[in-house]
C-alpha atoms as a PDB file:
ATOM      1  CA  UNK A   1     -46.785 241.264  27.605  1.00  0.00           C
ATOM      2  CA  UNK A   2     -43.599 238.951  27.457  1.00  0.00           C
ATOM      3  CA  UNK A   3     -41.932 237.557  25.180  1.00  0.00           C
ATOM      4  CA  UNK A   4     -40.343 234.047  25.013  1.00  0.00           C
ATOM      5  CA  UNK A   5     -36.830 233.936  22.798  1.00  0.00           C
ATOM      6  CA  UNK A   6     -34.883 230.889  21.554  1.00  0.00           C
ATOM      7  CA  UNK A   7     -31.317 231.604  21.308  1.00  0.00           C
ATOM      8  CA  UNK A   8     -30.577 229.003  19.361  1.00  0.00           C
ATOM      9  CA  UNK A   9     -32.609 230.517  16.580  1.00  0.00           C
ATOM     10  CA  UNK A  10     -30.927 233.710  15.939  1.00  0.00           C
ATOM     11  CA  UNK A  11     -28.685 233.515  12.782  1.00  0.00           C
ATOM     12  CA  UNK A  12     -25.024 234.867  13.357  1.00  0.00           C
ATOM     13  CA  UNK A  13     -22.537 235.626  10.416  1.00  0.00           C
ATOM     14  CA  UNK A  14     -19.998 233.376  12.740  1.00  0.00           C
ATOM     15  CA  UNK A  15     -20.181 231.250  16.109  1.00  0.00           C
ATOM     16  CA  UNK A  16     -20.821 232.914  18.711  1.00  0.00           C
ATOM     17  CA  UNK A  17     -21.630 231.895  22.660  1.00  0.00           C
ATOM     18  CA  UNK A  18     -24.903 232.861  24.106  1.00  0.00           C
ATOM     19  CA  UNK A  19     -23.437 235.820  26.237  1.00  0.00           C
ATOM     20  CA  UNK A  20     -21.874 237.539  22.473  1.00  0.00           C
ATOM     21  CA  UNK A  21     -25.307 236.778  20.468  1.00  0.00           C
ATOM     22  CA  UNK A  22     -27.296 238.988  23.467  1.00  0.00           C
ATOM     23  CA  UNK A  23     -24.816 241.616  23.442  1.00  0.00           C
ATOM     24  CA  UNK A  24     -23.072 242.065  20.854  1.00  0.00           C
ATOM     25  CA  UNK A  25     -23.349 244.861  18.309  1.00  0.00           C
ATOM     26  CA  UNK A  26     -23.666 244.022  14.954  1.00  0.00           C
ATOM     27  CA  UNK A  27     -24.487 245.683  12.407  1.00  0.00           C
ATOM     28  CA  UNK A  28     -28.307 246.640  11.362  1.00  0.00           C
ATOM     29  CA  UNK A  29     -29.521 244.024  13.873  1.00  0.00           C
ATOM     30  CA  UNK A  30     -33.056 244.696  14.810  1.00  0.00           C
ATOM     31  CA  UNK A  31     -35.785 242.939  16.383  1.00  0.00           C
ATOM     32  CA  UNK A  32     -39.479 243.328  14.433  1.00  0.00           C
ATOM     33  CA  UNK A  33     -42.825 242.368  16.107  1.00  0.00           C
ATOM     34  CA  UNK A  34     -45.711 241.351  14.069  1.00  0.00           C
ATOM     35  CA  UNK A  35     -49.124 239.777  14.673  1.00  0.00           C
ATOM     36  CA  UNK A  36     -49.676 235.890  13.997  1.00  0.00           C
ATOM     37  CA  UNK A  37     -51.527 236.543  10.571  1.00  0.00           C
ATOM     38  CA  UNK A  38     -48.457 238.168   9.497  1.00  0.00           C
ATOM     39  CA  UNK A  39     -45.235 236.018  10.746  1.00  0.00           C
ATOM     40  CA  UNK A  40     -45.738 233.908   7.366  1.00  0.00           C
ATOM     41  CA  UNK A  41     -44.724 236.579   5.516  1.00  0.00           C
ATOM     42  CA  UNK A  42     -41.950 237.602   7.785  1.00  0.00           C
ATOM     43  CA  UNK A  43     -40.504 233.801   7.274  1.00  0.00           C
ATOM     44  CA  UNK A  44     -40.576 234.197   3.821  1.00  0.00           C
ATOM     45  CA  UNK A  45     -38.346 237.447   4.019  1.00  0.00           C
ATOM     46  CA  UNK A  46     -35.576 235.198   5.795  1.00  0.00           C
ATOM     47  CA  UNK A  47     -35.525 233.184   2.257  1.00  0.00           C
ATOM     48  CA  UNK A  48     -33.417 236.868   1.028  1.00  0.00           C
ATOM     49  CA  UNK A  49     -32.229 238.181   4.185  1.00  0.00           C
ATOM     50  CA  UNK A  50     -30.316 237.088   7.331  1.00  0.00           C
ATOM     51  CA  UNK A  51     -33.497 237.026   9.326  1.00  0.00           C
ATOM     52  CA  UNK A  52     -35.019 234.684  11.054  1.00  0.00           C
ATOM     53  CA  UNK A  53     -38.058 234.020  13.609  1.00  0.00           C
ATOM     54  CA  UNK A  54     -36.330 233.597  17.186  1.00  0.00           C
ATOM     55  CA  UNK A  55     -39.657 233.388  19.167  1.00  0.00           C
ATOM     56  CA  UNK A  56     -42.922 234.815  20.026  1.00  0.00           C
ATOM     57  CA  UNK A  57     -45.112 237.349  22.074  1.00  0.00           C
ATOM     58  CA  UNK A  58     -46.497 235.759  25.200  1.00  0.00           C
ATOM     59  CA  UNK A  59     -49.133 236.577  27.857  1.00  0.00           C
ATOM     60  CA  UNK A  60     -47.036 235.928  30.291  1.00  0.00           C
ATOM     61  CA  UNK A  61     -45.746 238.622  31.995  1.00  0.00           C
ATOM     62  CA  UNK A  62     -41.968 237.369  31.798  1.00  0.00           C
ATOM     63  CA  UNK A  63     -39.434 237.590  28.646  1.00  0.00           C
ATOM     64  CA  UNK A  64     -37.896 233.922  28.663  1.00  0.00           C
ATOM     65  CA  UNK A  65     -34.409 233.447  26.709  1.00  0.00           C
ATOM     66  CA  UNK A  66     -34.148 229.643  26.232  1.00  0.00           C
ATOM     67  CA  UNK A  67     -31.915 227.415  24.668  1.00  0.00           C
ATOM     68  CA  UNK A  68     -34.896 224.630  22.451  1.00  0.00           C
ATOM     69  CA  UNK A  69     -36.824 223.179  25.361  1.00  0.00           C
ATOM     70  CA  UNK A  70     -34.374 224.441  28.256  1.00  0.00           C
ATOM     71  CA  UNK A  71     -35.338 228.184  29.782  1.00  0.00           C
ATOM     72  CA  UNK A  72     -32.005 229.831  30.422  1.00  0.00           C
ATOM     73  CA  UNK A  73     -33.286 232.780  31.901  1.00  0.00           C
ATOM     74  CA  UNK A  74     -36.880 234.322  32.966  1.00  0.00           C
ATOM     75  CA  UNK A  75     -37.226 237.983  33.971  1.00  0.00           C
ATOM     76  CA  UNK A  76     -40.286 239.955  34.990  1.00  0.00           C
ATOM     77  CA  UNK A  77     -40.959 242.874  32.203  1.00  0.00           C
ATOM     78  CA  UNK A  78     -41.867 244.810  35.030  1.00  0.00           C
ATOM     79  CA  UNK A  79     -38.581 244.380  36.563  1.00  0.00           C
ATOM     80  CA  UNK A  80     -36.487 245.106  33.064  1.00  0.00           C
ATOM     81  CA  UNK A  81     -38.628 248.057  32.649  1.00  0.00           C
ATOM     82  CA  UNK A  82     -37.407 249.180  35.842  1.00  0.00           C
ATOM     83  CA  UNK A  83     -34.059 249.096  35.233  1.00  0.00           C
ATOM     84  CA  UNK A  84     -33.931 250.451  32.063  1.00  0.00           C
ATOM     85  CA  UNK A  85     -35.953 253.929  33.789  1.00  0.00           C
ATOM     86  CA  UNK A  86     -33.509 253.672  36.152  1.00  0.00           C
ATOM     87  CA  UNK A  87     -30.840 254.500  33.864  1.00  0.00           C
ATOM     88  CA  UNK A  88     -32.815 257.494  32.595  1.00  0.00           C
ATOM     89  CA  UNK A  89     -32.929 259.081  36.107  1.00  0.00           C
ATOM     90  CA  UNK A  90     -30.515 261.972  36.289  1.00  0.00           C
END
């Protein structure tokens, strides 16, 4: 599966360019999955926490990181996957 991510979405304590919200290291950042019945309930949290929805599973087999309408950047899973193991090859 893919995923397609707006980066325009993601809450930051402070501004911050595109390049410092993907990499950066803050604090207790984490990114949750749910299914569709449940992403109500997951906005609601973001009424008591800094947490917002950013964007959603896809079929595709890509994980897009746009900016609204505008797709910044589309990379095969397959691909990332593979460079992640790579890593992991001693």
């Amino acid at each position: 599966l893919g995923a397609r991510v707006d980066l325009d979405a993601v809450p930051a304590l402070e501004a911050m360019s595109r390049t410092e919200l993907l990499y950066s290291e803050s604090a207790s950042r984490l990114l949750v999955s749910v299914a569709p019945q449940h992403a109500a309930l997951m906005d609601a949290l973001g009424e008591w926490q800094l947490c917002r929805r950013i964007g959603e599973v896809t079929d595709g087999p890509a994980l897009e990181l746009c900016s609204g309408s505008s797709t910044l950047a589309a990379v095969p899973v397959e691909e990332l996957a593979t460079a992640f193991k790579v890593t992991l090859d001693w």
